[in-house]
PDB file of N, CA and C in Angstrom:
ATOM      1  N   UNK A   1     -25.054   0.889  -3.029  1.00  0.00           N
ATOM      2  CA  UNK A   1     -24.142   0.097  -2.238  1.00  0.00           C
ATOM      3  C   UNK A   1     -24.936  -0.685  -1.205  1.00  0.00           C
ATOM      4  N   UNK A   2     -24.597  -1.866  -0.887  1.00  0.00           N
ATOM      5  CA  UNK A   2     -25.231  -2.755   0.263  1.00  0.00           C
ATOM      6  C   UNK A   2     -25.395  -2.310   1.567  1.00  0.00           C
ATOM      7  N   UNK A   3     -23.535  -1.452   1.269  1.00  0.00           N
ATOM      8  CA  UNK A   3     -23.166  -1.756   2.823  1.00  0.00           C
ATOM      9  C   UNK A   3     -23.275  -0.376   3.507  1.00  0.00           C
ATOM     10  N   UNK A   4     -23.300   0.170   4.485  1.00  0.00           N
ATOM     11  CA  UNK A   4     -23.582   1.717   5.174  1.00  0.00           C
ATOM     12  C   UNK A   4     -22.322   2.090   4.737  1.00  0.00           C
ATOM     13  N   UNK A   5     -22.191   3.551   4.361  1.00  0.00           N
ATOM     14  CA  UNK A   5     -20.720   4.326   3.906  1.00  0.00           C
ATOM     15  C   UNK A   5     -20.205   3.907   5.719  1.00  0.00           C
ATOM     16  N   UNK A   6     -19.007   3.816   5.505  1.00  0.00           N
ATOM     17  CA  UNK A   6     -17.781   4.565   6.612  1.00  0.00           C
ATOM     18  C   UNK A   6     -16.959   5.227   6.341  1.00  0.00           C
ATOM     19  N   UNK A   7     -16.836   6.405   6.519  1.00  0.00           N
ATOM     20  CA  UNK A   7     -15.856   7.138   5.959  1.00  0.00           C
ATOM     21  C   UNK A   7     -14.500   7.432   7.086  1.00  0.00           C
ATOM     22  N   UNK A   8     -13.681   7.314   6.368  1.00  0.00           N
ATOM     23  CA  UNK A   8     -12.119   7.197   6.781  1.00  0.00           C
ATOM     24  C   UNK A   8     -11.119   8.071   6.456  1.00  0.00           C
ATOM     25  N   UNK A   9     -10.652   8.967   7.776  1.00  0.00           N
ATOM     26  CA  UNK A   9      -9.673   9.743   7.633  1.00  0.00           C
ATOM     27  C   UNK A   9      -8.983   9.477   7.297  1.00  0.00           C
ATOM     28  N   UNK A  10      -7.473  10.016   6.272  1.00  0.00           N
ATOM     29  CA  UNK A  10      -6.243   9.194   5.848  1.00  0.00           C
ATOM     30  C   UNK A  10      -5.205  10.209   5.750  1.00  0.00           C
ATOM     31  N   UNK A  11      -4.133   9.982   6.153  1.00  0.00           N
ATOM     32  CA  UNK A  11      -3.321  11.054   5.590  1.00  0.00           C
ATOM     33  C   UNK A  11      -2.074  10.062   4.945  1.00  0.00           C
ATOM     34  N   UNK A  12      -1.221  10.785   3.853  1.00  0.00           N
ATOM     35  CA  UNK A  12      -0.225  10.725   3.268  1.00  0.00           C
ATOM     36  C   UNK A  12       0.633  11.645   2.734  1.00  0.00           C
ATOM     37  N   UNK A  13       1.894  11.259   2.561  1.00  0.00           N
ATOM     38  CA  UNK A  13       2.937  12.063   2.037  1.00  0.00           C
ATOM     39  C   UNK A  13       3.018  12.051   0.070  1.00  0.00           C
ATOM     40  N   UNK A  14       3.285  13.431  -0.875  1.00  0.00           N
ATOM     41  CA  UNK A  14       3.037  13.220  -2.128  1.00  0.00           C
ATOM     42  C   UNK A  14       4.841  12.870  -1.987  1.00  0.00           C
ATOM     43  N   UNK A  15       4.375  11.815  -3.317  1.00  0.00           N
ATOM     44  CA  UNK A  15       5.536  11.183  -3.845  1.00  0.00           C
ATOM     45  C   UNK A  15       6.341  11.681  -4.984  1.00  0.00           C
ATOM     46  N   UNK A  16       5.218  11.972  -5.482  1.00  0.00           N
ATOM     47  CA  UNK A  16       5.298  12.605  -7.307  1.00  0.00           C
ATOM     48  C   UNK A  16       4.443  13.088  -7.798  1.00  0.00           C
ATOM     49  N   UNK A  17       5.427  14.088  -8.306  1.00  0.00           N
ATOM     50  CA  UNK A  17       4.024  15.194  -8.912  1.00  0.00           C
ATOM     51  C   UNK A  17       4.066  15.091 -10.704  1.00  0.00           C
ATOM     52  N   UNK A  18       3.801  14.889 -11.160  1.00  0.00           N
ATOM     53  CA  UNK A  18       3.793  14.971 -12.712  1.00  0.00           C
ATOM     54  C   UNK A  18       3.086  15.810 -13.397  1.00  0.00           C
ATOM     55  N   UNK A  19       3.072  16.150 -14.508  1.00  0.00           N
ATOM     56  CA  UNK A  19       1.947  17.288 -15.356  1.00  0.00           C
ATOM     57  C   UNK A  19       0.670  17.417 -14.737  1.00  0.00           C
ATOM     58  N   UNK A  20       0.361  15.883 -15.228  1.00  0.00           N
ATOM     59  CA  UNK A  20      -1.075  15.812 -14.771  1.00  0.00           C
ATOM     60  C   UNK A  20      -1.744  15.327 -13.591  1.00  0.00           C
ATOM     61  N   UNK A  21      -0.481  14.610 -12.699  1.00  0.00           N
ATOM     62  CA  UNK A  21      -0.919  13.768 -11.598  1.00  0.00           C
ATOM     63  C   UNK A  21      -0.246  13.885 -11.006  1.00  0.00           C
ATOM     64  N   UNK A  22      -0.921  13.336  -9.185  1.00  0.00           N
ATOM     65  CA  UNK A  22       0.622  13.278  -8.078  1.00  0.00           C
ATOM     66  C   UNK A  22      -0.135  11.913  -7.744  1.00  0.00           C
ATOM     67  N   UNK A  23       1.586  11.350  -6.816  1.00  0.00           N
ATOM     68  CA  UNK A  23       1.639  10.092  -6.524  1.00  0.00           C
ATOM     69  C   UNK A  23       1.386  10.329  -5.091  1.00  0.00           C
ATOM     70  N   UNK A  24       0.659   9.473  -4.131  1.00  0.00           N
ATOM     71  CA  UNK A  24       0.226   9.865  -2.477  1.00  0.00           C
ATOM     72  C   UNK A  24       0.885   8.092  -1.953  1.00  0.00           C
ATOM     73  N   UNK A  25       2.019   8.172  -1.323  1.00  0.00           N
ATOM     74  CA  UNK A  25       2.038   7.215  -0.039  1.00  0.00           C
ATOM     75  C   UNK A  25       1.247   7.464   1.233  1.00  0.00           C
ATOM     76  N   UNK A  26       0.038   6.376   1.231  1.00  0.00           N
ATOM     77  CA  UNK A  26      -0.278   6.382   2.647  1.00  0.00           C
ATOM     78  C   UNK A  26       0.450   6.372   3.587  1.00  0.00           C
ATOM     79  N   UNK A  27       0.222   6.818   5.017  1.00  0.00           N
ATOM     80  CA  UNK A  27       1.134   6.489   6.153  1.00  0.00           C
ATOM     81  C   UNK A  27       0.381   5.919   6.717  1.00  0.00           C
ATOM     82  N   UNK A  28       1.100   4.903   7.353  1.00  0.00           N
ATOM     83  CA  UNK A  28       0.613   3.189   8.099  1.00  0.00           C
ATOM     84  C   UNK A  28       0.789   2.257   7.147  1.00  0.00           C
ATOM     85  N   UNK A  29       1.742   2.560   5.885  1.00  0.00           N
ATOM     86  CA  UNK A  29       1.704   1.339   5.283  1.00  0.00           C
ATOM     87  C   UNK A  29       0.358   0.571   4.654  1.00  0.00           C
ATOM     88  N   UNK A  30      -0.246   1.946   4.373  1.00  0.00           N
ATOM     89  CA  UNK A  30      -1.538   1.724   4.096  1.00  0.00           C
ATOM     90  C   UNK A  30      -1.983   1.333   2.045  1.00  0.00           C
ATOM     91  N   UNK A  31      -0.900   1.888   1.216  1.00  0.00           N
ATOM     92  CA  UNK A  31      -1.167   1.524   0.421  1.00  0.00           C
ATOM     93  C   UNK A  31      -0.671   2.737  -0.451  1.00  0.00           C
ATOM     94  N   UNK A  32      -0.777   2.745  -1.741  1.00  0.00           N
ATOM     95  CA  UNK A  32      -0.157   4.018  -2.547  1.00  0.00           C
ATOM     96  C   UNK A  32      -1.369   4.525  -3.672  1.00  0.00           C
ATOM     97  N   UNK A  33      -1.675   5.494  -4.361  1.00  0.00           N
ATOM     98  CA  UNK A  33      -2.639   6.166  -4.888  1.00  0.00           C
ATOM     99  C   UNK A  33      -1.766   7.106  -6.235  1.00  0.00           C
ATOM    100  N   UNK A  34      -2.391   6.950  -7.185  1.00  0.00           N
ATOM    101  CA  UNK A  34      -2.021   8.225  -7.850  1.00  0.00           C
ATOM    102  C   UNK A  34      -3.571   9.120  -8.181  1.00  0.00           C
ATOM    103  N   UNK A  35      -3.652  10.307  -8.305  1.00  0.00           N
ATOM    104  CA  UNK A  35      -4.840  10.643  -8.554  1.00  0.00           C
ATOM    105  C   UNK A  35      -4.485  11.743  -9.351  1.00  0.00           C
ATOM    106  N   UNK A  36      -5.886  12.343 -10.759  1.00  0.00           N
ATOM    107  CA  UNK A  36      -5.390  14.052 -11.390  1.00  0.00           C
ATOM    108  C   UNK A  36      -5.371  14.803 -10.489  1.00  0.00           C
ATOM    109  N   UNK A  37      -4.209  15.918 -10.621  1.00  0.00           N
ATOM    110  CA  UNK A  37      -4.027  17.017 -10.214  1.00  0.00           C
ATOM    111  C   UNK A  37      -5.728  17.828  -9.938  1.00  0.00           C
ATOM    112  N   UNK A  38      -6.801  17.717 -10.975  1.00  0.00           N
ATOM    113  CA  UNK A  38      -7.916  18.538 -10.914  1.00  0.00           C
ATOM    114  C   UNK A  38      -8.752  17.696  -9.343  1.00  0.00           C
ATOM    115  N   UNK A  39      -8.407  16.653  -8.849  1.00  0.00           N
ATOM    116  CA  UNK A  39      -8.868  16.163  -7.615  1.00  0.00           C
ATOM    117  C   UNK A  39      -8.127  17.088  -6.134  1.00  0.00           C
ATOM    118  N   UNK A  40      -7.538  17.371  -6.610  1.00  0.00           N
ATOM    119  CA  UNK A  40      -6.505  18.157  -5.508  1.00  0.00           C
ATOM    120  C   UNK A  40      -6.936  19.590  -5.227  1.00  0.00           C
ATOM    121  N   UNK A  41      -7.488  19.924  -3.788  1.00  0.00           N
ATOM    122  CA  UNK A  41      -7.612  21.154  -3.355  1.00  0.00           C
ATOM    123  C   UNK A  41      -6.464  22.013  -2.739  1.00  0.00           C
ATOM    124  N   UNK A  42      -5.825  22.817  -3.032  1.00  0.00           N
ATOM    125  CA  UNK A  42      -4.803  23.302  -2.578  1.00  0.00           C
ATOM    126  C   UNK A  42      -4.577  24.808  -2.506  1.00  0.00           C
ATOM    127  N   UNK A  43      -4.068  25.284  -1.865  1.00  0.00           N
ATOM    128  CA  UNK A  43      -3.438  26.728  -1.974  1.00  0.00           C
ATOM    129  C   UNK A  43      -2.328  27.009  -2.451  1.00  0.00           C
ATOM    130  N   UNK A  44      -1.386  25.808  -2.342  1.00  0.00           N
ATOM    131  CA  UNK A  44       0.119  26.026  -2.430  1.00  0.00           C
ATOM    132  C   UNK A  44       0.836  25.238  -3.799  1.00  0.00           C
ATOM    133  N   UNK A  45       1.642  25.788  -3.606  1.00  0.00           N
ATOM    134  CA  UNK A  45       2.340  24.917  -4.965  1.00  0.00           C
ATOM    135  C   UNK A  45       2.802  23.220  -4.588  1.00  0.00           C
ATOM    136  N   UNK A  46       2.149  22.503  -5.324  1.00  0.00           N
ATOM    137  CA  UNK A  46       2.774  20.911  -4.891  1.00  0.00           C
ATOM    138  C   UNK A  46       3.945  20.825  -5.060  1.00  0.00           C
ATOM    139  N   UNK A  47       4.527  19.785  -3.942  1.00  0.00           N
ATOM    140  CA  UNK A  47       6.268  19.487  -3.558  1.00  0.00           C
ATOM    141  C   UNK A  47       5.947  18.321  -3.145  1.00  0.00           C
ATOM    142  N   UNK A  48       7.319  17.824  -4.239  1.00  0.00           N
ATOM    143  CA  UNK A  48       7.473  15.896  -2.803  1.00  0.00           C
ATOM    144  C   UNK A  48       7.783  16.458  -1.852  1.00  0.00           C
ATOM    145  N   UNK A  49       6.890  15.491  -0.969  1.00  0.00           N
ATOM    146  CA  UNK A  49       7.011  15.861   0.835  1.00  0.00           C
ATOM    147  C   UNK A  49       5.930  16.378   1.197  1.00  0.00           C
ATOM    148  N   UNK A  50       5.269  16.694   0.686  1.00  0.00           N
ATOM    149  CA  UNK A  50       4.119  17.342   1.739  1.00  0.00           C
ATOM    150  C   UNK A  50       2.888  16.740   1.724  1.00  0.00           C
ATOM    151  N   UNK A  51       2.199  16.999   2.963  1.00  0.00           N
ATOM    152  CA  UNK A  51       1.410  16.060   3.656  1.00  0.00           C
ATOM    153  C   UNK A  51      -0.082  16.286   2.821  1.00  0.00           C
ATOM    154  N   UNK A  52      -0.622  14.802   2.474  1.00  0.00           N
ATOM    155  CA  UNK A  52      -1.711  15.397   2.297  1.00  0.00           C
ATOM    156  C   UNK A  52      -3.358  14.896   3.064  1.00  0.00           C
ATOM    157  N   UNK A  53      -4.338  14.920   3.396  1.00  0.00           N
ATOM    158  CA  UNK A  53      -5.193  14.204   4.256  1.00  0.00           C
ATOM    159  C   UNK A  53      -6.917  13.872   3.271  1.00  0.00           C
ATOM    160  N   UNK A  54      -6.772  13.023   3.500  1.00  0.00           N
ATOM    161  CA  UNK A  54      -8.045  12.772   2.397  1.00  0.00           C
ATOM    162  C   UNK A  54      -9.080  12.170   3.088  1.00  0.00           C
ATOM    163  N   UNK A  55     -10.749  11.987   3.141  1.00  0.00           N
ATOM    164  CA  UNK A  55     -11.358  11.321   3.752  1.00  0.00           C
ATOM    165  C   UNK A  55     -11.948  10.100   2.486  1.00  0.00           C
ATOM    166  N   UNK A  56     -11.828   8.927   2.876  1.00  0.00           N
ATOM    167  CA  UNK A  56     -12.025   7.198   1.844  1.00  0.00           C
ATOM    168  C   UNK A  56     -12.729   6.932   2.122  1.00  0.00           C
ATOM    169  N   UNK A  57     -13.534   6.173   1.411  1.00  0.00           N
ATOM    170  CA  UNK A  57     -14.446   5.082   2.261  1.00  0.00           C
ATOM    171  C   UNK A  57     -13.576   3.329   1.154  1.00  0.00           C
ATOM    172  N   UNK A  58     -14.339   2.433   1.895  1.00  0.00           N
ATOM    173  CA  UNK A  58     -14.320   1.278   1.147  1.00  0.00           C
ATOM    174  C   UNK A  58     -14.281   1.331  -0.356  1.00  0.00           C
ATOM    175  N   UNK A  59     -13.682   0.429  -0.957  1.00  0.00           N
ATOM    176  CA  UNK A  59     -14.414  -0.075  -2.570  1.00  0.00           C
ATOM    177  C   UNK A  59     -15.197  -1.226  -2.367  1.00  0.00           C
ATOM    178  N   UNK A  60     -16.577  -1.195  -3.690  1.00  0.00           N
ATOM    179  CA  UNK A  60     -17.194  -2.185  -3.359  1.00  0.00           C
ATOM    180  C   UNK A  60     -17.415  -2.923  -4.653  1.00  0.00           C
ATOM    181  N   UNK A  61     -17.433  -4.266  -5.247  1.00  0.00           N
ATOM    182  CA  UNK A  61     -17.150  -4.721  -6.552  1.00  0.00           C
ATOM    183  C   UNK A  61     -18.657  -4.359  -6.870  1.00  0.00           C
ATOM    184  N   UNK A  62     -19.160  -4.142  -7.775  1.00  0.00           N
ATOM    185  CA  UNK A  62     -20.057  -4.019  -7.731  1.00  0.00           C
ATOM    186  C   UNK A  62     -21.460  -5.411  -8.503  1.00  0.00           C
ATOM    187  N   UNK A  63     -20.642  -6.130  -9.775  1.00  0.00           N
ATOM    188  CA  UNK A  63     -21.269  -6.834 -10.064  1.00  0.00           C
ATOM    189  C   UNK A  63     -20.218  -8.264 -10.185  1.00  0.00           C
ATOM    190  N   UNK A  64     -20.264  -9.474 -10.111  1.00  0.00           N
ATOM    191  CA  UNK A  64     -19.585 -10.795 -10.486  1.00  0.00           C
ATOM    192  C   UNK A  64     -19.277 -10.423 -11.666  1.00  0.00           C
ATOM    193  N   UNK A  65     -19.630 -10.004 -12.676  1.00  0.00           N
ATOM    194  CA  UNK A  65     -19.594  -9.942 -14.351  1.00  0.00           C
ATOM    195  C   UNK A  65     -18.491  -8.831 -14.590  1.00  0.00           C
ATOM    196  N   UNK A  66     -17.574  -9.471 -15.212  1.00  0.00           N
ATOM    197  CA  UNK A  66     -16.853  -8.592 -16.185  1.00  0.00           C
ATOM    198  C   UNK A  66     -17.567  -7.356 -16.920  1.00  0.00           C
ATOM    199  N   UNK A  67     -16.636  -6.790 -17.193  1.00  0.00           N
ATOM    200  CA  UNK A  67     -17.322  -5.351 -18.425  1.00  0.00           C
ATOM    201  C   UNK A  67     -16.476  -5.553 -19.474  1.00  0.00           C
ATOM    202  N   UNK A  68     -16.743  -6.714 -20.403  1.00  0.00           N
ATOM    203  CA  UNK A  68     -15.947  -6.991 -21.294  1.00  0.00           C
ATOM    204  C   UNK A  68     -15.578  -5.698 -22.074  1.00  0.00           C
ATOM    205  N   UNK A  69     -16.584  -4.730 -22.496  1.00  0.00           N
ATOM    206  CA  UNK A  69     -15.638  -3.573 -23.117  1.00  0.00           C
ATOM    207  C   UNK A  69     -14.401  -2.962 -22.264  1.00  0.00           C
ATOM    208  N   UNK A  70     -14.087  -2.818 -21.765  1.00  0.00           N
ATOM    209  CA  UNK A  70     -13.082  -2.040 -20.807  1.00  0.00           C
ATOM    210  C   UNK A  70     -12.286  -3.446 -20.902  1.00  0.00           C
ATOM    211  N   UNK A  71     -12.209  -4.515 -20.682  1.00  0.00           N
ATOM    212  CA  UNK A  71     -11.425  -5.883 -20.191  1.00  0.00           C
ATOM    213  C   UNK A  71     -11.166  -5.482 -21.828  1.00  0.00           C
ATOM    214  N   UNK A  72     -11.704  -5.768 -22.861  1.00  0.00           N
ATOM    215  CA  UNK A  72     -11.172  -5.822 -24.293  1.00  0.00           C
ATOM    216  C   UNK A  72     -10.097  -4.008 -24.323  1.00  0.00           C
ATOM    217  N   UNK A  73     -10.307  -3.112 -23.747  1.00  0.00           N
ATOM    218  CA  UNK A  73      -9.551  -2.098 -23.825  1.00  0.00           C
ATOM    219  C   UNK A  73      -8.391  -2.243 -23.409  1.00  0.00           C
ATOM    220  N   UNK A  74      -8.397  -2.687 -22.334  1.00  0.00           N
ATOM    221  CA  UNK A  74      -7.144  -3.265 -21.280  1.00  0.00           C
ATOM    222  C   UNK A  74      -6.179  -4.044 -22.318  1.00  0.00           C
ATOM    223  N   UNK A  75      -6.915  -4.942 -22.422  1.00  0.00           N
ATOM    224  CA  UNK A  75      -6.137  -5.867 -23.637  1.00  0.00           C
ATOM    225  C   UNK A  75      -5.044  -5.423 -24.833  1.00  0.00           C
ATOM    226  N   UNK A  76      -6.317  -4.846 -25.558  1.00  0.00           N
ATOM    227  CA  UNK A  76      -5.587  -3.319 -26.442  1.00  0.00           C
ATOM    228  C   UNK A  76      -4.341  -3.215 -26.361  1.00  0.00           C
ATOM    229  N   UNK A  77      -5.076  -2.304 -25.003  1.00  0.00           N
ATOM    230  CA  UNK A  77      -3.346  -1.367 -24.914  1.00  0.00           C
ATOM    231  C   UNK A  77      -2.553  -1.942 -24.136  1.00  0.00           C
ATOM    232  N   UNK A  78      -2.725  -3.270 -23.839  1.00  0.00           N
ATOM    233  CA  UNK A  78      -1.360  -4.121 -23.432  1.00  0.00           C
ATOM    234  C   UNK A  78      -0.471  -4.364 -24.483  1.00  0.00           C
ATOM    235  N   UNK A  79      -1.530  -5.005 -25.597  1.00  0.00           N
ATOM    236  CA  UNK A  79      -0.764  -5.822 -27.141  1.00  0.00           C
ATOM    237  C   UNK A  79      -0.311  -4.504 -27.479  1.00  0.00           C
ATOM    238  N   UNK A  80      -0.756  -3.103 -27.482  1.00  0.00           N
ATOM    239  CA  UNK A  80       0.280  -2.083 -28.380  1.00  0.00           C
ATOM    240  C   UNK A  80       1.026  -1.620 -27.428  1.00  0.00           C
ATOM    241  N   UNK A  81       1.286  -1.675 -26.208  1.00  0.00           N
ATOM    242  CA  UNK A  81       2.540  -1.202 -25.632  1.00  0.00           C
ATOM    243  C   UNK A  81       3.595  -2.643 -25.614  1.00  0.00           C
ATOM    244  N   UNK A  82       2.930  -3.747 -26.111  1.00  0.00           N
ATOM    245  CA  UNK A  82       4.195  -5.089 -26.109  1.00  0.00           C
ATOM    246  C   UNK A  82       5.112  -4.598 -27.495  1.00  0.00           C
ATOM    247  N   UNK A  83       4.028  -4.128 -28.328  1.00  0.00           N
ATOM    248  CA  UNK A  83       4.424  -4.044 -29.737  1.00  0.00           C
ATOM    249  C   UNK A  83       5.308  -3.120 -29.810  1.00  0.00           C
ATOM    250  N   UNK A  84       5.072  -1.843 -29.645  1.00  0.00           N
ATOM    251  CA  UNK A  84       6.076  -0.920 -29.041  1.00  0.00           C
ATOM    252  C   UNK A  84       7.443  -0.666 -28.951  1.00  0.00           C
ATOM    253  N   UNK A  85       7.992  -1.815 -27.581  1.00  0.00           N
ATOM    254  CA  UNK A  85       8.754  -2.252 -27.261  1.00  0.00           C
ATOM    255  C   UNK A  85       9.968  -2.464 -28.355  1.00  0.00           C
TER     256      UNK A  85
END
């Protein structure tokens, strides 16, 4: 990375919990997240509503250039979830 880490306290409320994932609203209107369940340290059983606090830093793009494999994946599974339909 170019730039010096800053790392950033955050807290949010879970939105949704699903099999494999929960949904996190920032508080401050900061933005929304879903992340796997295996990222999550916990003791307790997950519930919408409860608070969770994470430390962030920045994202940083890393190159001008596409990664055409992944951009051609994307693609993919756009045209078979249109098809789908």
């Amino acid at each position: 990375m170019k730039y010096k880490d800053k790392i950033i306290y955050m807290e949010g409320i879970i939105t949704k919990v699903e099999d494999g994932a929960v949904e996190i609203d920032f508080k401050g209107r900061l933005g929304h997240i879903k992340v796997p369940l295996r990222m999550l340290i916990t003791d307790y059983p997950l519930k919408v509503g409860q608070e969770v606090g994470l430390n962030m830093s920045f994202l940083e793009v890393l190159s001008p250039e596409v990664n055409e494999h992944y951009l051609s994946t994307l693609m993919r599974n756009k045209r078979d979830k249109e098809v789908e339909k």
